[in-house]
N, C-alpha and C. Protein backbone atom coordinates (compact mmCIF):
# COMPACT_ATOMS: atom_id res chain seq x y z
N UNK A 1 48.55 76.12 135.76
CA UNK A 1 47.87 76.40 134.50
C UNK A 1 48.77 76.16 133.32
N UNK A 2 49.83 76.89 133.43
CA UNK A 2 50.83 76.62 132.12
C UNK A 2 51.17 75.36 132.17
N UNK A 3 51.38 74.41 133.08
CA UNK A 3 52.00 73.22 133.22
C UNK A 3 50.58 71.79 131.93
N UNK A 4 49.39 72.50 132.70
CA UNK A 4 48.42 71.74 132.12
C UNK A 4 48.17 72.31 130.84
N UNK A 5 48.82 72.96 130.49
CA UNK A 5 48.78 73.32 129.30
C UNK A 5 50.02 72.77 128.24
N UNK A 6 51.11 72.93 128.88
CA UNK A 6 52.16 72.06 128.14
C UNK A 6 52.19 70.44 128.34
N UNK A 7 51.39 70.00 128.93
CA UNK A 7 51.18 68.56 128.98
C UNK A 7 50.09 68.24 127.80
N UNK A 8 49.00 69.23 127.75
CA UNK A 8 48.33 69.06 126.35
C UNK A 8 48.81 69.16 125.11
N UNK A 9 49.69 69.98 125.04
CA UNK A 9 50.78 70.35 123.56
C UNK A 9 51.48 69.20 123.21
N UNK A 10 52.28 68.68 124.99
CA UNK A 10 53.65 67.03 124.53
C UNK A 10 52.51 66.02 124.39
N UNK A 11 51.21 66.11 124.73
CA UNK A 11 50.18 64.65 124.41
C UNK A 11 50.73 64.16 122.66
N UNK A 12 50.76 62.94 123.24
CA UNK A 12 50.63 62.58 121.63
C UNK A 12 49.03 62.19 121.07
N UNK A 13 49.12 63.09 119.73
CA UNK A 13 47.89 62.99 119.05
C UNK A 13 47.28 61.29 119.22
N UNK A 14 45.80 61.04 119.10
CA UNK A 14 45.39 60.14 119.38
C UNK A 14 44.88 59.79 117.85
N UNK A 15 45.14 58.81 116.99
CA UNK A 15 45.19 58.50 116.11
C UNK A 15 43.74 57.15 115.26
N UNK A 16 43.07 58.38 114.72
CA UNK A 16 41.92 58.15 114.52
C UNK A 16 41.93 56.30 113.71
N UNK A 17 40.78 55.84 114.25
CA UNK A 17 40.63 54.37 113.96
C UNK A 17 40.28 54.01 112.23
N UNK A 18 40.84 53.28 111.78
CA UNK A 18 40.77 53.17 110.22
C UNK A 18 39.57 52.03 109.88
N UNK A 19 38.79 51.55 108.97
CA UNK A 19 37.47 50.77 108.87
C UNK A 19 38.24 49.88 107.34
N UNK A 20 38.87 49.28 107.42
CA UNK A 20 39.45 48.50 106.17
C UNK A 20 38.66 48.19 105.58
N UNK A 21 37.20 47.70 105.74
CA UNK A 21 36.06 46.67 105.22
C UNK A 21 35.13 47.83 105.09
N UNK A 22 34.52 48.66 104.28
CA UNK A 22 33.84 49.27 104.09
C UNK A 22 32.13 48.62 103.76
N UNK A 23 31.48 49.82 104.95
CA UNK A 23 30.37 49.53 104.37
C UNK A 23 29.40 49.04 103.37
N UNK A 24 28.43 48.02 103.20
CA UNK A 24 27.79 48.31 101.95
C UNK A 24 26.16 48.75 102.39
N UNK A 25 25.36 49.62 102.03
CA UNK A 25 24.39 50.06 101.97
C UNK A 25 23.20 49.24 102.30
N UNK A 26 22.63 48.95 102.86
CA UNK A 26 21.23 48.07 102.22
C UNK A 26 21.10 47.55 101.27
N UNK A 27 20.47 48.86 100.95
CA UNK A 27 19.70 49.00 99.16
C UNK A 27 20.83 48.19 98.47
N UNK A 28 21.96 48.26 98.56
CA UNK A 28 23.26 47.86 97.87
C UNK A 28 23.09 46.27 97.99
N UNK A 29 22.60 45.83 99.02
CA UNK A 29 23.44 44.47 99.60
C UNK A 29 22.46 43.63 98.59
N UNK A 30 20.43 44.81 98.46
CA UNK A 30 19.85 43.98 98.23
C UNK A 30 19.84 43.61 96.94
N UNK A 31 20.48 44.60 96.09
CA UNK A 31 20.79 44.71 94.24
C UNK A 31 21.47 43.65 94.03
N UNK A 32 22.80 43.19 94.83
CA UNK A 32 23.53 42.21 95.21
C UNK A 32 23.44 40.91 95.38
N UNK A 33 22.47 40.90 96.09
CA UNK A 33 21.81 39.44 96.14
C UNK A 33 20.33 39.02 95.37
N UNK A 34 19.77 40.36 94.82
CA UNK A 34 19.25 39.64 93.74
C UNK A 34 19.87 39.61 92.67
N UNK A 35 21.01 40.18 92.55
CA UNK A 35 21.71 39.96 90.65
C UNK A 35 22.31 38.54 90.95
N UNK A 36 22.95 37.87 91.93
CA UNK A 36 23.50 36.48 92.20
C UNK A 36 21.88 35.62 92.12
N UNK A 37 21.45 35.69 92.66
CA UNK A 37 19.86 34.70 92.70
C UNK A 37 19.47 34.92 90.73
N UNK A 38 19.69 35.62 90.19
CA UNK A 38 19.37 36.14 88.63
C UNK A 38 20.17 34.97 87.78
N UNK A 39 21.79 35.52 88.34
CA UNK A 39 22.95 34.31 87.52
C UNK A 39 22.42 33.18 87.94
N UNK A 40 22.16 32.81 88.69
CA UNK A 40 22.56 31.49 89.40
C UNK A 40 21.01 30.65 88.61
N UNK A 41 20.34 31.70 88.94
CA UNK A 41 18.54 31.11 88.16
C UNK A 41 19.05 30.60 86.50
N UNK A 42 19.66 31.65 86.19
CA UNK A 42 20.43 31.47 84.20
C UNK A 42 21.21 30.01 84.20
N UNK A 43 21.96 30.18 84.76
CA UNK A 43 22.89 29.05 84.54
C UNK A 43 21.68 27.76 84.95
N UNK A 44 20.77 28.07 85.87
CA UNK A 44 20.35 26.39 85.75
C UNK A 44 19.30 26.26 84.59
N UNK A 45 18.74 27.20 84.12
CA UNK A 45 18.00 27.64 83.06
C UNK A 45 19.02 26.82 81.87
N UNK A 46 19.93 27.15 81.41
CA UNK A 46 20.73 26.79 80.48
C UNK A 46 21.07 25.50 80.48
N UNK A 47 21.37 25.12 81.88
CA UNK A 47 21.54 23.36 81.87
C UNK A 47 20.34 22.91 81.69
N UNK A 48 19.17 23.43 82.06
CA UNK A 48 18.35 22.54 81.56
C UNK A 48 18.03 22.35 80.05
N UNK A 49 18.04 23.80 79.74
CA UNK A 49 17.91 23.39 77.83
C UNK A 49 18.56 22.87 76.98
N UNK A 50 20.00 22.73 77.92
CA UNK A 50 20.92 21.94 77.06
C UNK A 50 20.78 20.48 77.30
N UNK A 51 20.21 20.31 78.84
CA UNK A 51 20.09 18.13 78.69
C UNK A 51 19.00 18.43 78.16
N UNK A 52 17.48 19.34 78.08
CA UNK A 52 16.74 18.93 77.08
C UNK A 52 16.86 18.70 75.59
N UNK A 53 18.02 19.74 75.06
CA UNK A 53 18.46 19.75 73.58
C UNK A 53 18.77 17.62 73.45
N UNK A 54 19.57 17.73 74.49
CA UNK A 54 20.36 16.34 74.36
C UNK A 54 19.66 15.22 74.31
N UNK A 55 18.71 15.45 75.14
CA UNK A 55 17.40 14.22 75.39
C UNK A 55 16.38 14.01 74.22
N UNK A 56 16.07 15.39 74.00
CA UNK A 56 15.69 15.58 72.68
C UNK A 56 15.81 14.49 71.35
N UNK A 57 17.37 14.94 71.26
CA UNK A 57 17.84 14.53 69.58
C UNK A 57 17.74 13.13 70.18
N UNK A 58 18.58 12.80 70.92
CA UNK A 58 18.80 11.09 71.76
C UNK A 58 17.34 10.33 71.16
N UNK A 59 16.12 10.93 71.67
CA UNK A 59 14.89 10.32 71.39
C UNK A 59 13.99 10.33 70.16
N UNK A 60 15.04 11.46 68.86
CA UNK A 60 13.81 11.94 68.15
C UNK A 60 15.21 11.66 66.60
N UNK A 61 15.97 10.89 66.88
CA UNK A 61 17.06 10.71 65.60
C UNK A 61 17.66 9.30 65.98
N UNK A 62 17.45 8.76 64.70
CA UNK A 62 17.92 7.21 64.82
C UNK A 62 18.91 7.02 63.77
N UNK A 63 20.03 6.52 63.72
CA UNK A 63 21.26 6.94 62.71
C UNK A 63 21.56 5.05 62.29
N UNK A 64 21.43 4.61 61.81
CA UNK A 64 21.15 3.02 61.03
C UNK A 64 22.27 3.05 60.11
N UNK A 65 23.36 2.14 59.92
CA UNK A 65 24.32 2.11 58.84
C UNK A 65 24.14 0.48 58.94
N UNK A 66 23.87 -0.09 57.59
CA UNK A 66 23.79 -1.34 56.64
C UNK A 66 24.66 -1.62 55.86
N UNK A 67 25.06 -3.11 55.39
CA UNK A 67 25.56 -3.13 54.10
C UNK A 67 25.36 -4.76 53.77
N UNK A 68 25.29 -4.40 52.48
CA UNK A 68 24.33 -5.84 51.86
C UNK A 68 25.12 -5.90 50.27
N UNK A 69 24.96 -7.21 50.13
CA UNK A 69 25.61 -7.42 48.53
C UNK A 69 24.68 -7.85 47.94
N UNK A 70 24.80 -6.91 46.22
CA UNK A 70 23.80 -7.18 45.36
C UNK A 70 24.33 -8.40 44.58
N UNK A 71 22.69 -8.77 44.18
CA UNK A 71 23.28 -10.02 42.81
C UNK A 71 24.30 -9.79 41.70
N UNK A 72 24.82 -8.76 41.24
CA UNK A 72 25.44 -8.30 40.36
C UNK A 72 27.37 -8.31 41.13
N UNK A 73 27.13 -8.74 42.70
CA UNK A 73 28.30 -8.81 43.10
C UNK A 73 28.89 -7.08 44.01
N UNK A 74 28.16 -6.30 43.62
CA UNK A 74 28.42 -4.81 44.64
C UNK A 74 28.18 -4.84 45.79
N UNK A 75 28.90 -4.28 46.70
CA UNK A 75 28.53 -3.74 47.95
C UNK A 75 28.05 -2.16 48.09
N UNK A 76 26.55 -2.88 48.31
CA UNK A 76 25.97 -1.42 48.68
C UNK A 76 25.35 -1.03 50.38
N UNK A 77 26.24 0.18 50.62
CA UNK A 77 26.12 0.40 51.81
C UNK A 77 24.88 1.51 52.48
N UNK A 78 24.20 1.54 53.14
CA UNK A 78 22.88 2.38 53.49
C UNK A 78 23.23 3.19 54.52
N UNK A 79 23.23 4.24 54.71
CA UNK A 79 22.73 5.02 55.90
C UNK A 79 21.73 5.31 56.16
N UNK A 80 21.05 5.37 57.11
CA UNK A 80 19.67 5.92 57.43
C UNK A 80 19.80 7.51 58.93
N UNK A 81 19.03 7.60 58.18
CA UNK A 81 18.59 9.03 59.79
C UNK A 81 17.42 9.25 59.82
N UNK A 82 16.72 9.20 60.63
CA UNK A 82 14.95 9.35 61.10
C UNK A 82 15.19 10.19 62.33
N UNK A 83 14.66 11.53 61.81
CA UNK A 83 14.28 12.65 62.79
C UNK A 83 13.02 13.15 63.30
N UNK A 84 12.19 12.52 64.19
CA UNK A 84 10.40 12.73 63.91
C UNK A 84 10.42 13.58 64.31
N UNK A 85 11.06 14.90 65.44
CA UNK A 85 10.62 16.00 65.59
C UNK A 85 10.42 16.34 64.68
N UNK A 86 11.31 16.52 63.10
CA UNK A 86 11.77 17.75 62.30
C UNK A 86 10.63 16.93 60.94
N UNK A 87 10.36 14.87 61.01
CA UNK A 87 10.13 14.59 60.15
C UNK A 87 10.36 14.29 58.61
N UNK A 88 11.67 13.66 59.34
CA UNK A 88 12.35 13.94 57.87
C UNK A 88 13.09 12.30 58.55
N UNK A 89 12.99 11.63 56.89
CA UNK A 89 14.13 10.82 57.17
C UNK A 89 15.40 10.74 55.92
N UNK A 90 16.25 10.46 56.19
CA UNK A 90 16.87 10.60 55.10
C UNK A 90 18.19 9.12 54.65
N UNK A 91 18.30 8.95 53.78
CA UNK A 91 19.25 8.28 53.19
C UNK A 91 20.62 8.59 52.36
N UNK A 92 21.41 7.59 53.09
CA UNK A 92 22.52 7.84 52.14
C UNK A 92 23.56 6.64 51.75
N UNK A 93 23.01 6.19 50.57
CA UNK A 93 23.28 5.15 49.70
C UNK A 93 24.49 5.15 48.84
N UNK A 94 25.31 4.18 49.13
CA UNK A 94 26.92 4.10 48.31
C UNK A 94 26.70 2.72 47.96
N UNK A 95 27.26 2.51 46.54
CA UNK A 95 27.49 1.42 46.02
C UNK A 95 28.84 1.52 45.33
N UNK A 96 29.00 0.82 44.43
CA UNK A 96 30.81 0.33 43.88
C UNK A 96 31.08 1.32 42.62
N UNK A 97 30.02 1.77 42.38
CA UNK A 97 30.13 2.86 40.97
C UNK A 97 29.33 3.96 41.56
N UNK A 98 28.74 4.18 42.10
CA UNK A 98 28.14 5.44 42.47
C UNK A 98 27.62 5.89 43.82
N UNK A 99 26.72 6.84 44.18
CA UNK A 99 25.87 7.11 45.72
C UNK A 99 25.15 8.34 45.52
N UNK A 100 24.08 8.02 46.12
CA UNK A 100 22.78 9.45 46.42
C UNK A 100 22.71 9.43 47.94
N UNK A 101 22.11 10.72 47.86
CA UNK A 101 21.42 11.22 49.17
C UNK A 101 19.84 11.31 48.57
N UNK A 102 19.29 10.53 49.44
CA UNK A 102 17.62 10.37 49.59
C UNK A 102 16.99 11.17 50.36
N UNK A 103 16.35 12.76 50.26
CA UNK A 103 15.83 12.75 51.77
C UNK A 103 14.20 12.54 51.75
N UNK A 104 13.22 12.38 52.39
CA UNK A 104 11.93 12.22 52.82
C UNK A 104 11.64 13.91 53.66
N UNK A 105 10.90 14.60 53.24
CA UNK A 105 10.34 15.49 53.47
C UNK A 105 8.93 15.11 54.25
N UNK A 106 8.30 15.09 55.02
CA UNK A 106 7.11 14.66 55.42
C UNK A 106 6.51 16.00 55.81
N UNK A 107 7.32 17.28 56.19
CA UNK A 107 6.64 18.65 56.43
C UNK A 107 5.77 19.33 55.49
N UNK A 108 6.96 19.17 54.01
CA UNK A 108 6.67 19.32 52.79
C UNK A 108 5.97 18.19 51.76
N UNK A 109 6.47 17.40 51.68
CA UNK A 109 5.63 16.34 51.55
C UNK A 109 6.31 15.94 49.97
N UNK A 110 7.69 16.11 50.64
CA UNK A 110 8.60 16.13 49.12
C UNK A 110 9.92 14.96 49.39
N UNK A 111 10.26 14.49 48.09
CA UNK A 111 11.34 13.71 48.07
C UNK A 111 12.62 14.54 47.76
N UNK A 112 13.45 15.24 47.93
CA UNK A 112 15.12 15.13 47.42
C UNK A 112 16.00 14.04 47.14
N UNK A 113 16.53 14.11 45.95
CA UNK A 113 17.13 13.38 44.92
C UNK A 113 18.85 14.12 44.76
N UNK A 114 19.57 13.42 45.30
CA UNK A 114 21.24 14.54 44.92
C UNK A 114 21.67 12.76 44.28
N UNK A 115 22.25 12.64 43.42
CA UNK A 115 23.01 11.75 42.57
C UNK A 115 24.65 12.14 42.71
N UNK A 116 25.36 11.32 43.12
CA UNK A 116 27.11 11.71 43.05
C UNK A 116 27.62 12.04 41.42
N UNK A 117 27.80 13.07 41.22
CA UNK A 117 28.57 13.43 40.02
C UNK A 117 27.66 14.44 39.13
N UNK A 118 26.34 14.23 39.80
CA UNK A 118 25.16 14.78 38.84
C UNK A 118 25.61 16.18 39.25
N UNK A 119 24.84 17.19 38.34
CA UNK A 119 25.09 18.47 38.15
C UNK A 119 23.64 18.83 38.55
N UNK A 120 22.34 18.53 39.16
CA UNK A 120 21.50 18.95 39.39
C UNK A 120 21.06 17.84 40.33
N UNK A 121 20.03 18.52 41.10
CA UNK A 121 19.00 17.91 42.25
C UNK A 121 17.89 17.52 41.62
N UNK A 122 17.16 16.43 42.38
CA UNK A 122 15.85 16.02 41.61
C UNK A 122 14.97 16.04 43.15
N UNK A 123 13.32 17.17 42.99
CA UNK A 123 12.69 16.71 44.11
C UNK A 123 11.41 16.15 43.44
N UNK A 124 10.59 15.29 44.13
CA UNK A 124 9.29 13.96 43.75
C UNK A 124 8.27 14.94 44.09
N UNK A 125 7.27 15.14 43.98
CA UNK A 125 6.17 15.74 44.85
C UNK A 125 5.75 13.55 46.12
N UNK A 126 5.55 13.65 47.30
CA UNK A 126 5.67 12.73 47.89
C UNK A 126 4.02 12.06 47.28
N UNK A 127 3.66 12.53 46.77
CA UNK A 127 2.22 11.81 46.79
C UNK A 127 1.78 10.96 45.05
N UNK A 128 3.07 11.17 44.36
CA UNK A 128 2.93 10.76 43.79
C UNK A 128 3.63 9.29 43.25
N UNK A 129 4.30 8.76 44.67
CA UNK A 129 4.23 7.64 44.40
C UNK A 129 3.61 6.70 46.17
N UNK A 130 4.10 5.61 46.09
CA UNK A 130 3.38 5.12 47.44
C UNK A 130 4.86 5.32 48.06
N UNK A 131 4.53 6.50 49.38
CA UNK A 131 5.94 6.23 50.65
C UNK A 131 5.33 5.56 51.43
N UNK A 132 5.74 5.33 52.40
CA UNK A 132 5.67 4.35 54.07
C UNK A 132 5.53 5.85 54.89
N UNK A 133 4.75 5.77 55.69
CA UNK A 133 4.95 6.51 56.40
C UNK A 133 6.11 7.13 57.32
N UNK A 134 6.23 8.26 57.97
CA UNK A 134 7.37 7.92 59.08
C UNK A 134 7.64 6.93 59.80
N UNK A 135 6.32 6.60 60.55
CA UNK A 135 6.57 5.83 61.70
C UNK A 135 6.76 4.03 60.92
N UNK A 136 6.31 3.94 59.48
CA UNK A 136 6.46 3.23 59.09
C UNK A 136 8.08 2.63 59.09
N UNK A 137 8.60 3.86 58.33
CA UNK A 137 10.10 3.88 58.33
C UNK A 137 10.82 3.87 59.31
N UNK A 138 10.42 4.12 60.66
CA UNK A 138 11.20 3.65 61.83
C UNK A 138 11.16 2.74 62.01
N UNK A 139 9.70 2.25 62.18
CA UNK A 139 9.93 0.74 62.32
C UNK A 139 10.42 -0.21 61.82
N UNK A 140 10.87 0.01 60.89
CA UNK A 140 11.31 -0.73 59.61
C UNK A 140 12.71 -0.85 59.83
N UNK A 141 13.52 0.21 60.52
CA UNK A 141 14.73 0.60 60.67
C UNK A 141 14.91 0.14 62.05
N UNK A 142 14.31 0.24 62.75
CA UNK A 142 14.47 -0.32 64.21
C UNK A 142 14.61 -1.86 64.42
N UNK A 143 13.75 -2.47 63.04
CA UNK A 143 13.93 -3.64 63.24
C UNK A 143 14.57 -4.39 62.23
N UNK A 144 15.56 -3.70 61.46
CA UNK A 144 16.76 -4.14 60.59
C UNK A 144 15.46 -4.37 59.19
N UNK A 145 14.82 -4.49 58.99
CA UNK A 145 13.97 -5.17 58.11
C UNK A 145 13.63 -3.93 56.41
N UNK A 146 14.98 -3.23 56.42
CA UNK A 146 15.21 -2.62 55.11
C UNK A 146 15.42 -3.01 54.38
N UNK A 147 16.24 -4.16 54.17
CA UNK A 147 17.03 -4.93 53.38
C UNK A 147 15.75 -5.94 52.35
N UNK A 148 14.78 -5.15 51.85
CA UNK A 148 14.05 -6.03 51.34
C UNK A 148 14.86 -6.58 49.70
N UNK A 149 14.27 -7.56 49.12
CA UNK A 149 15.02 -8.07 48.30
C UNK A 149 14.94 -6.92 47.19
N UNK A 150 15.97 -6.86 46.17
CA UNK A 150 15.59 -5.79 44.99
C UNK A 150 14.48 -6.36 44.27
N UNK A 151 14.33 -7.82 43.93
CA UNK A 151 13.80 -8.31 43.50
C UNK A 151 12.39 -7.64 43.38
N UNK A 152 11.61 -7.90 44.75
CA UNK A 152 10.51 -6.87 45.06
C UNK A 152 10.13 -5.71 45.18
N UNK A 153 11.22 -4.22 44.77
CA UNK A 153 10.80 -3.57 44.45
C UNK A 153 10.15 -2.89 43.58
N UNK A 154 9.18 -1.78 44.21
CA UNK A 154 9.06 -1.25 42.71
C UNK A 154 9.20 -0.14 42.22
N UNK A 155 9.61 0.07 41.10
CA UNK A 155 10.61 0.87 40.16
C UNK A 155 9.43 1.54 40.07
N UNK A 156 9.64 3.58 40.31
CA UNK A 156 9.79 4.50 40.05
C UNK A 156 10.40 5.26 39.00
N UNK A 157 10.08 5.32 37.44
CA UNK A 157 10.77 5.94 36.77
C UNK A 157 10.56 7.56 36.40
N UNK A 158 11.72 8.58 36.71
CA UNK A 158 11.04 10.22 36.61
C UNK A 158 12.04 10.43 35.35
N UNK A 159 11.77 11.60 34.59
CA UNK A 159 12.19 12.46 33.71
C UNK A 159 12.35 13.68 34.47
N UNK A 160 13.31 14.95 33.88
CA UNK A 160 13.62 15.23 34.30
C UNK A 160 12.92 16.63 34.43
N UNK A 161 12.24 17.54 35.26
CA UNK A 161 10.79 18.58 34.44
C UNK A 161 11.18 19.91 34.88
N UNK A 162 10.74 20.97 35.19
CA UNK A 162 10.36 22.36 35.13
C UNK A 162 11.38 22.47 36.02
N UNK A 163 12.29 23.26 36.84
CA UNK A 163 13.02 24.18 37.40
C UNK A 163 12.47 24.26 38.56
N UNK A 164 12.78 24.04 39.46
CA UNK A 164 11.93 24.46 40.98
C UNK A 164 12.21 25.59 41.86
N UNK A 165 11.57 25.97 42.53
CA UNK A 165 11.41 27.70 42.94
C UNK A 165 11.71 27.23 44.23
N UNK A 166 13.05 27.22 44.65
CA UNK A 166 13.53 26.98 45.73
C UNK A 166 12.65 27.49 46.97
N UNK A 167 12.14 28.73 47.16
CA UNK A 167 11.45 29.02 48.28
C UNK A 167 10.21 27.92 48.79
N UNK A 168 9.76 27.20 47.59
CA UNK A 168 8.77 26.37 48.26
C UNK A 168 9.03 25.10 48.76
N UNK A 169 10.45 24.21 48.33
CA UNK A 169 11.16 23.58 48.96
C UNK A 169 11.37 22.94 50.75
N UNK A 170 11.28 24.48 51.20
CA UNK A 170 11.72 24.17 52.95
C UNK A 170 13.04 23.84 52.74
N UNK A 171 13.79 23.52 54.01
CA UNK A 171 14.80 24.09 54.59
C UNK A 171 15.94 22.91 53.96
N UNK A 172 15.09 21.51 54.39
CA UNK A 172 16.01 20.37 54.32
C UNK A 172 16.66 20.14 52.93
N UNK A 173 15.36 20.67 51.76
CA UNK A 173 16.24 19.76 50.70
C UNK A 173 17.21 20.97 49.93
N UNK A 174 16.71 22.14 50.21
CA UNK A 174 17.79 23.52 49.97
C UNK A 174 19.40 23.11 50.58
N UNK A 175 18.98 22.23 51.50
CA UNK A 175 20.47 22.35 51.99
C UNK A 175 21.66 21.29 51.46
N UNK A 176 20.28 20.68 51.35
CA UNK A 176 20.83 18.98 50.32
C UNK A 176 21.51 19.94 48.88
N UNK A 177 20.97 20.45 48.19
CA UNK A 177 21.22 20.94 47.00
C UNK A 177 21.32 21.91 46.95
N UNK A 178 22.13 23.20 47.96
CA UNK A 178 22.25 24.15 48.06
C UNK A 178 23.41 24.97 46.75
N UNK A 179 24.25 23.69 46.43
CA UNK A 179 25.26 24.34 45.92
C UNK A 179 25.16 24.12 43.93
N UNK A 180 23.55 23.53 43.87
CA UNK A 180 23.41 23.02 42.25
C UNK A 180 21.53 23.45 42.12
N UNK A 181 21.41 23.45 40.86
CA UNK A 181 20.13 23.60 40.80
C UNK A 181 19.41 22.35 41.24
N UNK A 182 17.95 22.89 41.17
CA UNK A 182 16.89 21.91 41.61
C UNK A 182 16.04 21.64 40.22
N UNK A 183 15.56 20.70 40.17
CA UNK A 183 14.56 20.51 39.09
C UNK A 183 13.79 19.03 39.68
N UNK A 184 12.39 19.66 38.89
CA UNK A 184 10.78 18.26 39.39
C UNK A 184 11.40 17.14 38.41
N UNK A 185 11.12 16.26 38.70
CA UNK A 185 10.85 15.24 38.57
C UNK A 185 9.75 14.55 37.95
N UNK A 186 9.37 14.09 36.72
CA UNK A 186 7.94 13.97 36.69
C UNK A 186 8.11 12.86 36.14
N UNK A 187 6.91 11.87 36.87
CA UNK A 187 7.21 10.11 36.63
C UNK A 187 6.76 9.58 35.19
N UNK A 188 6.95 8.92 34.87
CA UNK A 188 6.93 7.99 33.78
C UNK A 188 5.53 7.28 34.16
N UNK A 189 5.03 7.19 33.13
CA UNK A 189 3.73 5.98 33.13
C UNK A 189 3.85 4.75 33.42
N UNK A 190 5.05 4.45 33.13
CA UNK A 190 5.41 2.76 33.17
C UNK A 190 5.63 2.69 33.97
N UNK A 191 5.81 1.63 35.42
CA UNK A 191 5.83 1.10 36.86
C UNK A 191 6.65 -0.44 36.37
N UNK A 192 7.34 -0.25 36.12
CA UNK A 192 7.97 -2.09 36.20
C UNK A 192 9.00 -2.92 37.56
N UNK A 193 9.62 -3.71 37.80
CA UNK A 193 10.03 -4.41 38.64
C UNK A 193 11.46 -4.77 37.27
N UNK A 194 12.51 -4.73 38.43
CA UNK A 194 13.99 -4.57 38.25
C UNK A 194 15.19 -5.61 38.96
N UNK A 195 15.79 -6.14 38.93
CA UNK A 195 16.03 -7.05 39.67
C UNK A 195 17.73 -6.31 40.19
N UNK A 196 18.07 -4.92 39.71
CA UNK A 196 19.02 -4.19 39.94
C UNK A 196 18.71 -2.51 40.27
N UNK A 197 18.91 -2.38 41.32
CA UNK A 197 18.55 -1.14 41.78
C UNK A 197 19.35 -0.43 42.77
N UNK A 198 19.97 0.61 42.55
CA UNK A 198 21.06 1.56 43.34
C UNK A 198 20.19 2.02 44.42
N UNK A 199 19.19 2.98 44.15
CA UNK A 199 18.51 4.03 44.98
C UNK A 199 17.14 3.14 45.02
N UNK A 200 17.57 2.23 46.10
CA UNK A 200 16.01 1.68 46.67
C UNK A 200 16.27 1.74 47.89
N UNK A 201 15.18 1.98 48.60
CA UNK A 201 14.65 2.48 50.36
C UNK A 201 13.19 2.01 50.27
N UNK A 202 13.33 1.28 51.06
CA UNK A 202 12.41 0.61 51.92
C UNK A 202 11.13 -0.05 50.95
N UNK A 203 11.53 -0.87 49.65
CA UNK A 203 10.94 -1.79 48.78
C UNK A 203 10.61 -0.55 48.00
N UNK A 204 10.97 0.44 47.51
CA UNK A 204 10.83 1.32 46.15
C UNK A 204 12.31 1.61 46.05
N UNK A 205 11.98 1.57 44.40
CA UNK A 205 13.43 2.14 43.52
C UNK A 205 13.07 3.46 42.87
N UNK A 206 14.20 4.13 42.87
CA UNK A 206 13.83 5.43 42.45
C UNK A 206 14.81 5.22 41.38
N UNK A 207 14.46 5.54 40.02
CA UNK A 207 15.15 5.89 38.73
C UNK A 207 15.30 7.30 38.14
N UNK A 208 15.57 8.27 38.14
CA UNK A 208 16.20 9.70 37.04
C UNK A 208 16.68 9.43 36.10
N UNK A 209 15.81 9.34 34.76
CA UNK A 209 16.53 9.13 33.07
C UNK A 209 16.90 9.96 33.09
């Protein structure tokens, strides 16, 4: 008896088994694998809106740079941008003494006028002279065929009129002339033909006395 008893005392303790990798729950595993199926859904979510962003602009903005010499001996250089999602095309015209930014409003249905050096913006109401349509103006641009002679344009002459209430504007030409006032434009009666013209786009000249 005592013997089997001091053989239980010298036993060496038996040394409980350790689990390094701990359990995870069910419920746990399943929170788990739907928050990964969640990310993984986002991230392709995001690539797609970003090649759509990309495919987007790719198909809906056409960026055109020209340059042509006038009879007077200047080089005047054109930029163009045609955006038909947003509907807007815009210009940006440098010559040897000066340059504007042209934009085409087609949302609004307005011209912006910025002149280099000028201290104010000029916007057209669009209907009061003849534009080309958008798609006119792409095409026009797509197929180099801007470069009409000055000869044939025709002259637009505005004065300079009332103060404009920026809120009715829209977005594009606020941004054109964000940092100067705005003021209308109101045309002249007279329509004549010019054989020198800075700010002509697409067979019209635009003049600001």
């Amino acid at each position: 008896m005592n013997s089997k008893t001091n053989c239980e005392a010298n036993a060496v303790p038996e040394i409980p088994g350790f689990k390094f990798i701990p359990r995870i729950p069910k419920d746990r595993k399943q929170v788990i694998l739907i928050s990964s199926v969640l990310v993984l859904l986002t991230a392709v979510i995001i690539a797609a809106i970003l090649i759509g962003v990309y495919i987007t602009q790719e198909y809906t903005e056409r960026i055109i740079k020209t340059i042509s010499n006038g009879k007077d001996g200047q080089t005047v250089e054109r930029t163009m941008m045609v955006n038909n999602q947003e509907r807007v095309a815009a210009f940006f015209i440098k010559a040897n003494k000066t340059s504007a930014t042209v934009v085409y409003d087609y949302k609004h249905h307005l011209i912006g006028i910025r002149i280099k050096d000028q201290k104010q913006c000029s916007v057209v109401a669009m209907d009061s002279i003849d534009v080309p349509s958008l798609n006119e103006i792409t095409h026009r641009i797509e197929q180099l065929d801007e470069q009409v002679s000055e000869n044939n344009s025709l002259v637009y002459s505005f004065k300079k009129g009332k103060l404009a209430v920026r809120t009715t504007l829209g977005t594009t030409i606020n941004i054109l002339c964000g940092d100067i006032p705005i003021y209308w434009a109101e045309k002249q009666e007279k329509e004549l033909r010019i054989t020198l013209c800075v700010i002509s786009i697409i067979s019209i000249c635009i003049k600001i006395l």
